[in-house]
Protein backbone atom coordinates (compact mmCIF):
# COMPACT_ATOMS: atom_id res chain seq x y z
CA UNK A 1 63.52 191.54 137.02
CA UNK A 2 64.66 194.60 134.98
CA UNK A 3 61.70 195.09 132.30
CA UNK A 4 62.14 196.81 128.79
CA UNK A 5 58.69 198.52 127.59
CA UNK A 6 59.81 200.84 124.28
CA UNK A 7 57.39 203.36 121.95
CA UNK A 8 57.86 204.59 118.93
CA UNK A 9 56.64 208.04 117.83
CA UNK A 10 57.02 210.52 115.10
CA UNK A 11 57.82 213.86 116.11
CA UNK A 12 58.54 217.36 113.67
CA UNK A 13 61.64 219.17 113.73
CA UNK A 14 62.09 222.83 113.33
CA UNK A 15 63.18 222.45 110.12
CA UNK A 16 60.11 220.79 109.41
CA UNK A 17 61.35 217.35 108.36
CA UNK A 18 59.59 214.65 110.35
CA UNK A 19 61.70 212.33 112.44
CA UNK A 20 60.99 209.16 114.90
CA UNK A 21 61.57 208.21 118.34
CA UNK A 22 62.68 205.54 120.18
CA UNK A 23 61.41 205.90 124.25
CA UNK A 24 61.11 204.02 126.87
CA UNK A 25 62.94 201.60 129.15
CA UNK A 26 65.47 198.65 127.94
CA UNK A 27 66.33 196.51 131.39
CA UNK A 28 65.79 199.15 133.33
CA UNK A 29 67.52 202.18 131.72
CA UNK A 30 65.92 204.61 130.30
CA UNK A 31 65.98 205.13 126.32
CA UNK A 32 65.72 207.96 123.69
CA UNK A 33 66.92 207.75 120.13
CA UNK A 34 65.92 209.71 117.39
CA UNK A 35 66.15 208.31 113.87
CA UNK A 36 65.54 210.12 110.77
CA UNK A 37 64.16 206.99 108.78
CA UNK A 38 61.40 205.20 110.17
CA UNK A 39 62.75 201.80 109.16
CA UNK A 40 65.85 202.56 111.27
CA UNK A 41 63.85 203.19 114.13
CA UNK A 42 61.74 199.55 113.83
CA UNK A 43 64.93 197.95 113.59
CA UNK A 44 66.47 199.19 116.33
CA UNK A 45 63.60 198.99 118.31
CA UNK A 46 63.04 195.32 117.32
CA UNK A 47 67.16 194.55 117.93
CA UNK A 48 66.66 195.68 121.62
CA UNK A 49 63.56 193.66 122.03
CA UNK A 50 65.47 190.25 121.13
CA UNK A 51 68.19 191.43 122.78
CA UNK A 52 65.58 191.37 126.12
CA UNK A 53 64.06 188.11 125.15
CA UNK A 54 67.62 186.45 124.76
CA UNK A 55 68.10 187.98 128.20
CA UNK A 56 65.50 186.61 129.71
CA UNK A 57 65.69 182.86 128.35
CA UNK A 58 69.50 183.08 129.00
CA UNK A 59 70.16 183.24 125.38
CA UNK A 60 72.24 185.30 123.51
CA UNK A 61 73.32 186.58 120.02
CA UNK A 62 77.09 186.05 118.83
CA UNK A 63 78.53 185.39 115.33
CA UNK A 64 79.08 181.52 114.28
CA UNK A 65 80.48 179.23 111.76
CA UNK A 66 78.10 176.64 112.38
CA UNK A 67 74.94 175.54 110.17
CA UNK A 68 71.87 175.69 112.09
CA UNK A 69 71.48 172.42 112.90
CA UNK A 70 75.54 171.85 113.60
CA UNK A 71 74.21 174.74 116.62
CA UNK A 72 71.19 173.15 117.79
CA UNK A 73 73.49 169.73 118.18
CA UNK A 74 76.07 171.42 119.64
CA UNK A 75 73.66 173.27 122.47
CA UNK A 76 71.81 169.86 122.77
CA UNK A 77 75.35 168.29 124.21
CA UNK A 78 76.23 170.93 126.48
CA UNK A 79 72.99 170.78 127.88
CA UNK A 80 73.32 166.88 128.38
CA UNK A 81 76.64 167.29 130.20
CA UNK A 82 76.09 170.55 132.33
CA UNK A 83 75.90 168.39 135.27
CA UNK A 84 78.51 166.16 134.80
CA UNK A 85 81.68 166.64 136.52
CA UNK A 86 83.93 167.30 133.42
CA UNK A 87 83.25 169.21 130.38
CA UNK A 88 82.35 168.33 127.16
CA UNK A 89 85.35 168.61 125.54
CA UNK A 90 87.13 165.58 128.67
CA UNK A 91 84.43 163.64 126.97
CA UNK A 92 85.05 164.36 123.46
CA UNK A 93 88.60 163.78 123.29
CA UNK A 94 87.84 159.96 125.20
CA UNK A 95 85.59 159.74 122.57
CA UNK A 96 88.45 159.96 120.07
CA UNK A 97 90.73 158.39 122.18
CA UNK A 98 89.09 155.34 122.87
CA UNK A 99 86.47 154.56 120.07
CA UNK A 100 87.43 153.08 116.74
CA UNK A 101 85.20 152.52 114.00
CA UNK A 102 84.83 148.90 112.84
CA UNK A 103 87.08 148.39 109.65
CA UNK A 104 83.91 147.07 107.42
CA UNK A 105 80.16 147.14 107.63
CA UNK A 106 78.88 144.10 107.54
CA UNK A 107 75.85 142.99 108.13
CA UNK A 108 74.78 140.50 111.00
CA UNK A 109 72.71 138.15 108.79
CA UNK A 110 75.53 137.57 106.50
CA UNK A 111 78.57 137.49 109.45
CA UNK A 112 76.15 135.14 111.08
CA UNK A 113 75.59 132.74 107.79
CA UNK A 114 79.81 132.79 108.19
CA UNK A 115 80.05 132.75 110.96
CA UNK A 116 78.02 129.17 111.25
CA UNK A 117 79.76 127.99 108.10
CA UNK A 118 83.20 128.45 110.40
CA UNK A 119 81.89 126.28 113.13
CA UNK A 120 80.34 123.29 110.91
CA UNK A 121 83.71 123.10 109.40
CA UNK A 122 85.15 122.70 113.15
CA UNK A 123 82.70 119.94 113.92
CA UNK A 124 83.54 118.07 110.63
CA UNK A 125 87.05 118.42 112.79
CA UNK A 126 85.56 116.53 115.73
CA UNK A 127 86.10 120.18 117.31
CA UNK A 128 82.27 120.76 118.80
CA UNK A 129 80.06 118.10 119.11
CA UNK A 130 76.61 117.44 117.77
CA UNK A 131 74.57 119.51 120.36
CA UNK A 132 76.94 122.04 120.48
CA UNK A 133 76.60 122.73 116.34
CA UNK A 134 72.80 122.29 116.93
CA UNK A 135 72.89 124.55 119.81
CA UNK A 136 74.86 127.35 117.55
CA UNK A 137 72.50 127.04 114.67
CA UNK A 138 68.92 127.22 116.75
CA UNK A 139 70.91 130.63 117.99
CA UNK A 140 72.08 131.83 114.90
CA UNK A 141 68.54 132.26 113.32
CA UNK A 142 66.92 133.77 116.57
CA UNK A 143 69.95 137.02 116.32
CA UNK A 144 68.92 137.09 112.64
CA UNK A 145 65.15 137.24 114.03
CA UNK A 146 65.80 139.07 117.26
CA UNK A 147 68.18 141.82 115.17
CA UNK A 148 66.74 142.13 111.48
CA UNK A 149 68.39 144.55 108.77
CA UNK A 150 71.93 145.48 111.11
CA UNK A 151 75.05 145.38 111.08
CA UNK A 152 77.68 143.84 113.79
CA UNK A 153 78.94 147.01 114.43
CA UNK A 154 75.55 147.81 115.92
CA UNK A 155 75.72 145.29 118.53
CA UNK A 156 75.84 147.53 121.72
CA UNK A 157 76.36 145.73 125.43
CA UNK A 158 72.76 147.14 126.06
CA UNK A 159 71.12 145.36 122.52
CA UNK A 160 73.52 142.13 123.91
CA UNK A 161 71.90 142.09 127.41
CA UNK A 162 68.29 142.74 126.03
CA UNK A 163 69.11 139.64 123.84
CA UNK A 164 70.07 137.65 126.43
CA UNK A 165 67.65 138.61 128.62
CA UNK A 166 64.31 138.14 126.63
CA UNK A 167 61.33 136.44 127.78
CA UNK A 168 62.37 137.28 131.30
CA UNK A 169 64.95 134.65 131.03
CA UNK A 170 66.30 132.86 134.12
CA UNK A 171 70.11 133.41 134.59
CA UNK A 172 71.33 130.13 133.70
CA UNK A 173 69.44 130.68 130.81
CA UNK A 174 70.28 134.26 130.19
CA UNK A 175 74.13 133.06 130.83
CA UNK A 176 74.01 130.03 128.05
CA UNK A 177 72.81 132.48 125.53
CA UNK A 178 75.55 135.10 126.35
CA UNK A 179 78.02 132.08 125.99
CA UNK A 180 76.99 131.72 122.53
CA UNK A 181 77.06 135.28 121.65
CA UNK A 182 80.68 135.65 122.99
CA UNK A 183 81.97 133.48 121.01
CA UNK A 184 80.36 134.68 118.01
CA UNK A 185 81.37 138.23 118.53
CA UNK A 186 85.29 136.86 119.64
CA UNK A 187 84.68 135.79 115.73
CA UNK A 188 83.41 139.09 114.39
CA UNK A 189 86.54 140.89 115.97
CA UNK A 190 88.72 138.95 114.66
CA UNK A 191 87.16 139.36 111.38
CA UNK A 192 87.22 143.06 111.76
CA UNK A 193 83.70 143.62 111.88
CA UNK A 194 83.22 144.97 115.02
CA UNK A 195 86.20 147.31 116.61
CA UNK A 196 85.33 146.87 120.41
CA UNK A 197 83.93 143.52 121.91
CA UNK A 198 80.70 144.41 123.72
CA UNK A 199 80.18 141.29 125.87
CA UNK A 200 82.62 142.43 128.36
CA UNK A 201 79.72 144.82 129.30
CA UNK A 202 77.19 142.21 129.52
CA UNK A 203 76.62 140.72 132.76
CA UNK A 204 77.31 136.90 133.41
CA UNK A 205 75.69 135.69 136.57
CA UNK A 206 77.13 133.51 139.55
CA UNK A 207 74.27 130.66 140.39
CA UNK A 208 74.56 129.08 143.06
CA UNK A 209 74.06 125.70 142.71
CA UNK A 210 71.24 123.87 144.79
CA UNK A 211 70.23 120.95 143.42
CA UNK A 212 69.87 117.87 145.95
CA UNK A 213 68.98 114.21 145.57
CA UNK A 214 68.61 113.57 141.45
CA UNK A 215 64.83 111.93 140.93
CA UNK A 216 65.05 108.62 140.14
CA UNK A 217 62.33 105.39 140.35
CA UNK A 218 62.24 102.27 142.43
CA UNK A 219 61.91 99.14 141.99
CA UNK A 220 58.11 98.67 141.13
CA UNK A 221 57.63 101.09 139.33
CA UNK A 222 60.95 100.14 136.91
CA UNK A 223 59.49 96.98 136.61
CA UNK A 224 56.04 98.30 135.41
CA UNK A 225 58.07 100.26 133.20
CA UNK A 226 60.12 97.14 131.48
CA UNK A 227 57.08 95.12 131.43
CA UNK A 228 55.41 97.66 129.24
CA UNK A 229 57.82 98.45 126.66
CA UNK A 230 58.90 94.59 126.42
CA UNK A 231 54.93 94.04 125.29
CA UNK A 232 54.60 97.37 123.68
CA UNK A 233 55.50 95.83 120.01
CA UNK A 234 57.54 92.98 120.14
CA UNK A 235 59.76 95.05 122.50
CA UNK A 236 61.11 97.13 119.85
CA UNK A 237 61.84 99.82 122.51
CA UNK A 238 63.39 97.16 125.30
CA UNK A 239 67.21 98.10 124.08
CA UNK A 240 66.75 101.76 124.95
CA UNK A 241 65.13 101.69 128.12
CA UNK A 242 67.38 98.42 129.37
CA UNK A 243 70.82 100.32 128.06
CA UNK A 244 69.41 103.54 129.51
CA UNK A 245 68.53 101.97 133.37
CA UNK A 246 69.99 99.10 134.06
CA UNK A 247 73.82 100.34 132.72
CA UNK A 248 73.02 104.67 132.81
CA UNK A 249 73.83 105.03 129.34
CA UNK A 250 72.87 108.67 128.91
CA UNK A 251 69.59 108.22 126.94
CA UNK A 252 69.69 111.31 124.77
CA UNK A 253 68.16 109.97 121.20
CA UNK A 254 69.44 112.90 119.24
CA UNK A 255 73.25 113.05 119.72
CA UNK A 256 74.36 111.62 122.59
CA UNK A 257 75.77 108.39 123.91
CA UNK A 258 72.37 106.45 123.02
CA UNK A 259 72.17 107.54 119.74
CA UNK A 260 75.67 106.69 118.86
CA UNK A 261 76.09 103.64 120.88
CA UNK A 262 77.23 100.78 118.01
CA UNK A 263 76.41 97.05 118.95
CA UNK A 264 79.75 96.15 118.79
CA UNK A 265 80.64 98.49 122.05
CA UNK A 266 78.25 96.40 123.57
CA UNK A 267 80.34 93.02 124.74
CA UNK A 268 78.15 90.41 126.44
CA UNK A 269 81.01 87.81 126.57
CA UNK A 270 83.14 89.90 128.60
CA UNK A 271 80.31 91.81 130.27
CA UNK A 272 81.50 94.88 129.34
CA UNK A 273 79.86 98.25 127.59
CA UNK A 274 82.91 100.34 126.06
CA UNK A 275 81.48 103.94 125.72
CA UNK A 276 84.27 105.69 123.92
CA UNK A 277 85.21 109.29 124.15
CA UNK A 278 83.30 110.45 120.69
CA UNK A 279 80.46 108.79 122.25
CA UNK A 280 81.11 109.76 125.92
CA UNK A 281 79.27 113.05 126.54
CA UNK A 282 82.08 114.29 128.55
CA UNK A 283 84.86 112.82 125.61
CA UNK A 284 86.36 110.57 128.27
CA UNK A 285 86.42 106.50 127.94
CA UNK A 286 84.19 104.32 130.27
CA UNK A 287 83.83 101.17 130.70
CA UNK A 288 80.25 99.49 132.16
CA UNK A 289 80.11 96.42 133.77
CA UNK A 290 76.89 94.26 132.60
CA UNK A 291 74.87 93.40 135.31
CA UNK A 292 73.28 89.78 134.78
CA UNK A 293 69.83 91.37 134.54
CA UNK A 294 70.84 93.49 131.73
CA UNK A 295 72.76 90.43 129.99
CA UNK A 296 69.39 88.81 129.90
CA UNK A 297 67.50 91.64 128.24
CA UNK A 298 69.90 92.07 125.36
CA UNK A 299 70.12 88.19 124.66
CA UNK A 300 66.51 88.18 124.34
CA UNK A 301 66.97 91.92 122.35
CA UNK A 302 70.24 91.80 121.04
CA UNK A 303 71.16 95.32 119.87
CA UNK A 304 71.67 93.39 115.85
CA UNK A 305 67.63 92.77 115.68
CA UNK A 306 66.68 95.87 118.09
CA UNK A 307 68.72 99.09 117.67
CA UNK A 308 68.53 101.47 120.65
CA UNK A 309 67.13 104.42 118.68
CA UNK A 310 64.07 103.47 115.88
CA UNK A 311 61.93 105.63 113.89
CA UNK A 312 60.02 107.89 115.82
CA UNK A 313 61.72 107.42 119.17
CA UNK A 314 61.83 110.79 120.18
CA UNK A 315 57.71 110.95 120.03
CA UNK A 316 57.21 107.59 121.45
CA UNK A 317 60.11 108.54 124.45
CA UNK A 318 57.95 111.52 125.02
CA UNK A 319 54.62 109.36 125.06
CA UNK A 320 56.23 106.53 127.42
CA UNK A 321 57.43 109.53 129.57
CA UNK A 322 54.42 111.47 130.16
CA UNK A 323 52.60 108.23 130.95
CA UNK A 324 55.31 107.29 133.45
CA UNK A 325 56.31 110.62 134.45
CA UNK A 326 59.77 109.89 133.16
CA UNK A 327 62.26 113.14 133.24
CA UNK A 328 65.28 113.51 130.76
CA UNK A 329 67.30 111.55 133.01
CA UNK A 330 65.38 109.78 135.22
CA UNK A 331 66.70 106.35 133.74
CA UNK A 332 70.57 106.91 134.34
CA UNK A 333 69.79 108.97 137.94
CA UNK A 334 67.85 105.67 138.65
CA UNK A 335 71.14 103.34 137.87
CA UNK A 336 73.41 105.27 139.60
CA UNK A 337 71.46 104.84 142.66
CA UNK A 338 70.94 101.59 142.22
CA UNK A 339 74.34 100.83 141.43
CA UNK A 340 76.20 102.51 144.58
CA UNK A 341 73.35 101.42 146.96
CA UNK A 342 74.00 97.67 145.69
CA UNK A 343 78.08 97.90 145.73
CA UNK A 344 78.37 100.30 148.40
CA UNK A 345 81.23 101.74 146.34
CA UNK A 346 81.35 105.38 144.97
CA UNK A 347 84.66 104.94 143.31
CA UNK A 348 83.40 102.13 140.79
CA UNK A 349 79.97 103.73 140.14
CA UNK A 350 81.91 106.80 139.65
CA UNK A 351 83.90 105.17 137.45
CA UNK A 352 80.68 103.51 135.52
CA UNK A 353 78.75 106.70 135.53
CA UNK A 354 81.39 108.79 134.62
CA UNK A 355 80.85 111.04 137.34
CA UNK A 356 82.96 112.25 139.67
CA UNK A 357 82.83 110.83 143.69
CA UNK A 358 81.95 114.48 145.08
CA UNK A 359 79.18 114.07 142.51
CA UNK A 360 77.97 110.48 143.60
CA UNK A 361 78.26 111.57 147.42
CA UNK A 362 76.27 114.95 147.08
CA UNK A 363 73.66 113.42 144.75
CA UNK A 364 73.44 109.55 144.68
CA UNK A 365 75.13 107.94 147.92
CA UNK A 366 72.23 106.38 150.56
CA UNK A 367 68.79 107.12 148.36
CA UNK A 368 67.88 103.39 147.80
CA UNK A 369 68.36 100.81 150.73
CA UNK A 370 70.45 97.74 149.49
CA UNK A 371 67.41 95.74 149.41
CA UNK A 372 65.77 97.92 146.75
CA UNK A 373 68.84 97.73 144.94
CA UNK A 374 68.38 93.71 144.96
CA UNK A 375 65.07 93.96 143.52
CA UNK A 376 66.04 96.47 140.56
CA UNK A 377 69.09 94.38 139.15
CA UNK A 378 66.39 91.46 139.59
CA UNK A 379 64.08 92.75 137.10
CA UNK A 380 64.09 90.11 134.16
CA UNK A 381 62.30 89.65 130.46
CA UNK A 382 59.22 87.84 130.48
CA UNK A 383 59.45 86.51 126.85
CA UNK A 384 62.37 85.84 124.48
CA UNK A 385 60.98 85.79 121.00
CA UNK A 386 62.78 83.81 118.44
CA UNK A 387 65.21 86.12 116.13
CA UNK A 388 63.72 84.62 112.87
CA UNK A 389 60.05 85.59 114.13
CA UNK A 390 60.63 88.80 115.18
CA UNK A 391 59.31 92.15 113.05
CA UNK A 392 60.74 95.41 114.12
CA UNK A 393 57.89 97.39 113.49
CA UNK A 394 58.16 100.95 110.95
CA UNK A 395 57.61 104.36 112.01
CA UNK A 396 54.35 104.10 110.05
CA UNK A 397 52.69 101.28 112.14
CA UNK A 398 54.04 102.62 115.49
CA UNK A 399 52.58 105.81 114.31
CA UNK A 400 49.35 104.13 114.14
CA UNK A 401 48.45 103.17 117.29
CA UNK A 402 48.23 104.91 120.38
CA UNK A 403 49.97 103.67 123.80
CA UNK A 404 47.94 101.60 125.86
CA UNK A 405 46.77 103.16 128.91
């Protein structure tokens, strides 16, 4: 390494005048200037000093238009892309090519308040359904949570993905909330909020699907289970459960078929239950056959004295449920069994269920022996109380008293 050591030193002239003296070495070459000021002398000697330092960092003085800090930015960006295979300025012009700023700033909590206005106007349409609009709005106040005081331009693929991905999601999780989001960004490009869509970046993950034979009860214990709402008072709660497993009425008490079920779909002189498509989850017609067994629960509960869904049933489903061990669907997997063990037909209980065949086969077909089947579309009401006599209890009283163990 060539080293610069310099001294400075007066020295007198034959004149008499005094002058100083730059000696020494300067990256390896030897050095003597005289100067007749001594300030000249420090400031030369200090210029080849820097000049050494700047050689030995790899720095080095030139003239620039730049402020200070436009410098340090610019020497912080070659320094990030030294490595790369093209140079800064391939990078800068796709920068300019290919970015475009968003053509207003708004921010997310606002877009989103819009943006939820937008859809409840499409579901006034019959557009989305119930869940779906319930679905949108749980999500809309988590982003205004999840991403407090930004804008929609500042929705980057990786703040998407980190959104999605929270809580160490599973990925049929972390794929339903990307769902949302895409369609609520779609909206915010459109809109001119954002200039770029970033969920194209965000990953959506293939799941394979693995599910076998759906859970579903037998015989006994779907008995026990009729016996105890039909006492459990007056039988206020026979209706849903009877609707729900003997005909696989999707129970869901909040917005699906259950909860909008109307009596009149329910036909006990032709033995028929019309589920229509704004009831149907899927938006298609079906039509349910009324299995004798089920004919005799709603004559001794018809649906006029005993609605499906009372006060409170979404606590007292949840009671009955843990003390049966009852899952969502337990009920309707429990029909469909029944059903295609009994008629040995997927086609009609296809048809019923409104499932597909591929679904009954995979799922359904051979999990209850005929015999079983027999039993379960033999279960019958103990009691028929008279209509005049019976008192549909409120959601205070219910709340009141504690299931029986």
């Amino acid at each position: 390494m060539k080293t610069t050591k310099l001294a400075l030193q007066p020295y007198k002239n034959i004149s008499g005048t005094t002058s100083w003296r730059i000696t020494g070495w300067f990256l390896g070459d030897r050095v003597r200037k005289n100067f007749k000021d001594k300030q000249e002398a420090l400031a030369e000697k200090s210029a080849l000093e820097i000049h050494t330092a700047q050689a030995d960092s790899g720095m080095r003085s030139t003239g620039t238009f730049l402020t200070d800090e436009q410098l340090r930015e610019a020497e912080a960006l070659f320094l990030r892309t030294k490595d790369k295979p093209r140079t800064l300025t391939f990078y800068v012009d796709y920068a300019f090519e290919n970015y475009q700023e968003p053509t207003s700033t708004k921010p997310l909590a606002n877009a989103l308040t819009e943006y939820l206005a937008h859809r409840t106007a499409e579901h006034g349409r019959g557009l989305i359904s119930d869940a779906q609009l319930s679905t949108i709005r749980k999500h809309t106040e988590r982003l205004k949570k999840f991403f407090p005081r930004v804008l929609v331009s500042d929705l980057t693929a990786e703040r998407v993905t980190a959104y999605c991905a929270r809580g160490n999601a599973m990925l049929k999780t972390h794929n339903n909330r990307r769902g949302i989001l895409s369609t609520f960004l779609k909206f915010s490009h459109a809109k001119g909020w954002i200039a770029a869509n970033p969920i194209d970046k965000v990953p959506h993950y293939r799941i394979a699907h693995k599910r076998g034979t759906a859970p579903t009860l037998n015989a006994v214990q779907s008995a026990a289970l009729m016996d105890y709402v039909e006492n459990y008072h007056g039988g206020i709660l026979v209706p849903f459960f009877a609707l729900a497993l003997f005909a696989g009425v999707r129970p869901d008490y909040r917005n699906g078929e259950l909860a909008k079920l109307r009596a009149d779909a329910v036909n006990l002189e032709t033995g028929v239950i019309h589920i229509e498509p704004d009831v149907s989850k899927v938006d298609m017609k079906r039509n349910i056959t009324i299995q004798p067994n089920l004919d005799a629960w709603l004559r001794a509960y018809p649906l006029e004295k005993y609605p499906p869904i009372v006060k409170n049933i979404c606590r007292l489903r949840t009671r009955i449920g843990k003390q049966f061990g009852l899952s969502h669907d337990v009920l309707r997997h429990t029909f469909i069994s029944m059903h295609v063990a009994k008629f040995r037909s997927m086609g009609d209980t296809a048809l019923q269920a409104g499932n597909s065949e591929e679904i009954i086969r995979k799922h359904y077909l051979d999990v209850k022996s005929r015999s079983e089947a027999e039993a379960f579309f033999s279960i019958m009401p103990k009691k028929a109380p008279a209509l005049d006599a019976v008192v549909i209890a409120t959601a205070e009283s219910i709340e009141s008293h504690q299931l029986a163990a």
